[in-house]
Protein backbone atom coordinates (compact mmCIF):
# COMPACT_ATOMS: atom_id res chain seq x y z
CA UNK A 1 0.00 0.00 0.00
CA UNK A 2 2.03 3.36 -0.98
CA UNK A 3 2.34 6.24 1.79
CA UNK A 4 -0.31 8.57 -0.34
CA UNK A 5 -2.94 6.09 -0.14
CA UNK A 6 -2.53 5.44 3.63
CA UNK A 7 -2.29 9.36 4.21
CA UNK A 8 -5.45 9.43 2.46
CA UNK A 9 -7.45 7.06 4.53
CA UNK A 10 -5.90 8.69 7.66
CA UNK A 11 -7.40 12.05 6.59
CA UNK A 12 -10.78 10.21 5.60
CA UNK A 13 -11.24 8.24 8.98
CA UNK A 14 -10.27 11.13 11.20
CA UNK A 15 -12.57 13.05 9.35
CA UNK A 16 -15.29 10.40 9.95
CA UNK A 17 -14.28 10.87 13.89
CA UNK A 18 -14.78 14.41 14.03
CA UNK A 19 -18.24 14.73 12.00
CA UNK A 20 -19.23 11.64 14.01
CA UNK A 21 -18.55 13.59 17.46
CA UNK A 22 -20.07 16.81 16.79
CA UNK A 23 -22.83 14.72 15.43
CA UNK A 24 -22.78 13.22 18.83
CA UNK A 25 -23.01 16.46 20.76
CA UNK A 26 -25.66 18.19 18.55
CA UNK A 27 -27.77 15.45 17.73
CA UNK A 28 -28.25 13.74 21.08
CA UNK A 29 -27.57 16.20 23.88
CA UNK A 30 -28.98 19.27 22.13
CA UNK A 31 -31.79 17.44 20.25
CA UNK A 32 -30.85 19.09 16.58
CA UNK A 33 -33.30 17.36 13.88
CA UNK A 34 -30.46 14.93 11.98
CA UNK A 35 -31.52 15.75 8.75
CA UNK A 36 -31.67 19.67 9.00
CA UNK A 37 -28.48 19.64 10.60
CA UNK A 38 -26.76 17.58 7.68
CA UNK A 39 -28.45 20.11 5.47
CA UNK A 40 -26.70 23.30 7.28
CA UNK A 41 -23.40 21.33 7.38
CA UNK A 42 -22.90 20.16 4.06
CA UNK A 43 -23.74 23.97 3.05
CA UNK A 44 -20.97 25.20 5.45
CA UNK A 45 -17.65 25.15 5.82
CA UNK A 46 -17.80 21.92 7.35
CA UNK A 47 -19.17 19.50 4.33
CA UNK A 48 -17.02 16.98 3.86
CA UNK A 49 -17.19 13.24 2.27
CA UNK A 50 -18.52 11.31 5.61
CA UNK A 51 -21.17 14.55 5.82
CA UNK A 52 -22.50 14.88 2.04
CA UNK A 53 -22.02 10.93 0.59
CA UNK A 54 -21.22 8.99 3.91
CA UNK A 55 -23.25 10.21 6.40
CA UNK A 56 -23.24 7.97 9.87
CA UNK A 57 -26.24 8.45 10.84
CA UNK A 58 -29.36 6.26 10.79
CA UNK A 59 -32.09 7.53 8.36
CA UNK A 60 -30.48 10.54 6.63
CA UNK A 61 -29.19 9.25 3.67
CA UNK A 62 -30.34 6.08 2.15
CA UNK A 63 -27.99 3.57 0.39
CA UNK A 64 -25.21 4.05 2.88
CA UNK A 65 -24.34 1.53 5.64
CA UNK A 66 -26.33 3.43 8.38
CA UNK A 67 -29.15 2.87 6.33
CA UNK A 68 -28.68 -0.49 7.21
CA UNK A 69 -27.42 -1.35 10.35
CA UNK A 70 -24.17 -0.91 8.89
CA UNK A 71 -23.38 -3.43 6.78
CA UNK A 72 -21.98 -3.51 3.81
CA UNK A 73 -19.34 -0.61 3.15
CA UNK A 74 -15.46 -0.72 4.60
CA UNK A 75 -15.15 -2.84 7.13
CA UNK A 76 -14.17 -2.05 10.71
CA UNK A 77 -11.30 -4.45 10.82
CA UNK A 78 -9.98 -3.65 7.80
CA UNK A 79 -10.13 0.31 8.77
CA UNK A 80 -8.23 -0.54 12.39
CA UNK A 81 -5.44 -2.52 9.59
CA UNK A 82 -5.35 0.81 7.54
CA UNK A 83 -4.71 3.26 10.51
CA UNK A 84 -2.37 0.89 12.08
CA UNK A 85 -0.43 0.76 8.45
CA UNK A 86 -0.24 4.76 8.90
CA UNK A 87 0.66 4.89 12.59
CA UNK A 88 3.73 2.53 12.01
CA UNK A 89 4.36 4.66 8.65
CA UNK A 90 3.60 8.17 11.06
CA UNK A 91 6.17 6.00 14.45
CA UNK A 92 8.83 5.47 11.22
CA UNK A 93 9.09 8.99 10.17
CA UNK A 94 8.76 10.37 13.55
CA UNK A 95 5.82 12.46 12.95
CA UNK A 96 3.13 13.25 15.49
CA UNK A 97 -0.59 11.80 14.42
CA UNK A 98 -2.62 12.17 17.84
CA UNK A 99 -6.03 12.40 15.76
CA UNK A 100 -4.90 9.21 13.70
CA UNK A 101 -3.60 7.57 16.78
CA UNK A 102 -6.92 8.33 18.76
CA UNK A 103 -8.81 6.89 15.66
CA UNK A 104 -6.48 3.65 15.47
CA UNK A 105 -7.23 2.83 19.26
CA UNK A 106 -10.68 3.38 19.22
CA UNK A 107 -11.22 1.35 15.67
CA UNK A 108 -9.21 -1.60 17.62
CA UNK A 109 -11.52 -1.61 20.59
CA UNK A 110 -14.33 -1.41 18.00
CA UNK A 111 -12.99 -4.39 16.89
CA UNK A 112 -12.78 -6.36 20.41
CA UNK A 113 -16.21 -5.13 21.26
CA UNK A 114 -18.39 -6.87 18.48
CA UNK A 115 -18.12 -4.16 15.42
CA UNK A 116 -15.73 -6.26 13.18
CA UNK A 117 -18.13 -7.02 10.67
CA UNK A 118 -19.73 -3.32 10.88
CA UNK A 119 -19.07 -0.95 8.32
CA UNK A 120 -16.64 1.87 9.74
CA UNK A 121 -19.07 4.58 10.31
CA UNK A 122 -20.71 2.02 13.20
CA UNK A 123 -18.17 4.41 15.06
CA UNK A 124 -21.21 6.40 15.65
CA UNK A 125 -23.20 3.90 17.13
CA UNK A 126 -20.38 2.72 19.45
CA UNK A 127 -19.79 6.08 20.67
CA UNK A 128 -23.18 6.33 21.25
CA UNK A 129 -23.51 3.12 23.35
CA UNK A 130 -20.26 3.75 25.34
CA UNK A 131 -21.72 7.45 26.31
CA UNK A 132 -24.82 5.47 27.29
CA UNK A 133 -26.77 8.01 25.00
């Protein structure tokens, strides 16, 4: 797998993280409609891939993995593989990742905890269950 590729994914999945935990906030502790929130954010500075074509949450987009229980899609295992690849490539060239590092550990205990076969945007979901939301 070359270096641009696993940069790539690194950018993609932390992305994913960070849309999935200001979903988190906005969406369950300050009741925000899903919908009409991914309708302000993909028409601010925020849109992004796992906002406007990937969306994590259940019933705003169909045809995506959280439009069905997430399956189908990237696999969790295979995304905790990925971001290990770039944390050994980031531990090699000495450079800092602390958002890819933070995504790598909690895609692993995704992993441990029954996801596996989950598409990666079940990150949502978990989060949600380990807040207890």
């Amino acid at each position: 797998m070359t270096l641009c590729f696993l940069c790539v994914k690194l950018v993609t999945r932390v992305l994913m993280w960070l849309n999935i935990n200001m979903l988190s906030l906005t969406l369950y502790r300050l009741g925000l409609d899903p919908k009409l929130l991914a309708k302000i954010l993909n028409m601010s500075s925020g849109r992004c891939w796992s906002s406007d074509t990937y969306n994590p949450v259940p019933g705003v987009m169909e045809g995506v993995p959280s439009a069905n229980n997430y399956q189908g899609g990237f696999g969790t295992t295979l995304m905790a593989k990925d971001l290990g690849l770039a944390q050994d490539s980031a531990t090699n060239t000495k450079t800092p990742t602390p958002l890819g590092s933070l995504s790598h550990q909690i895609y692993r205990l995704m992993c441990a905890k029954g996801y596996a076969q989950k598409d990666f945007s079940s990150v949502f979901q978990f989060l949600r269950e380990e807040e207890n939301l």
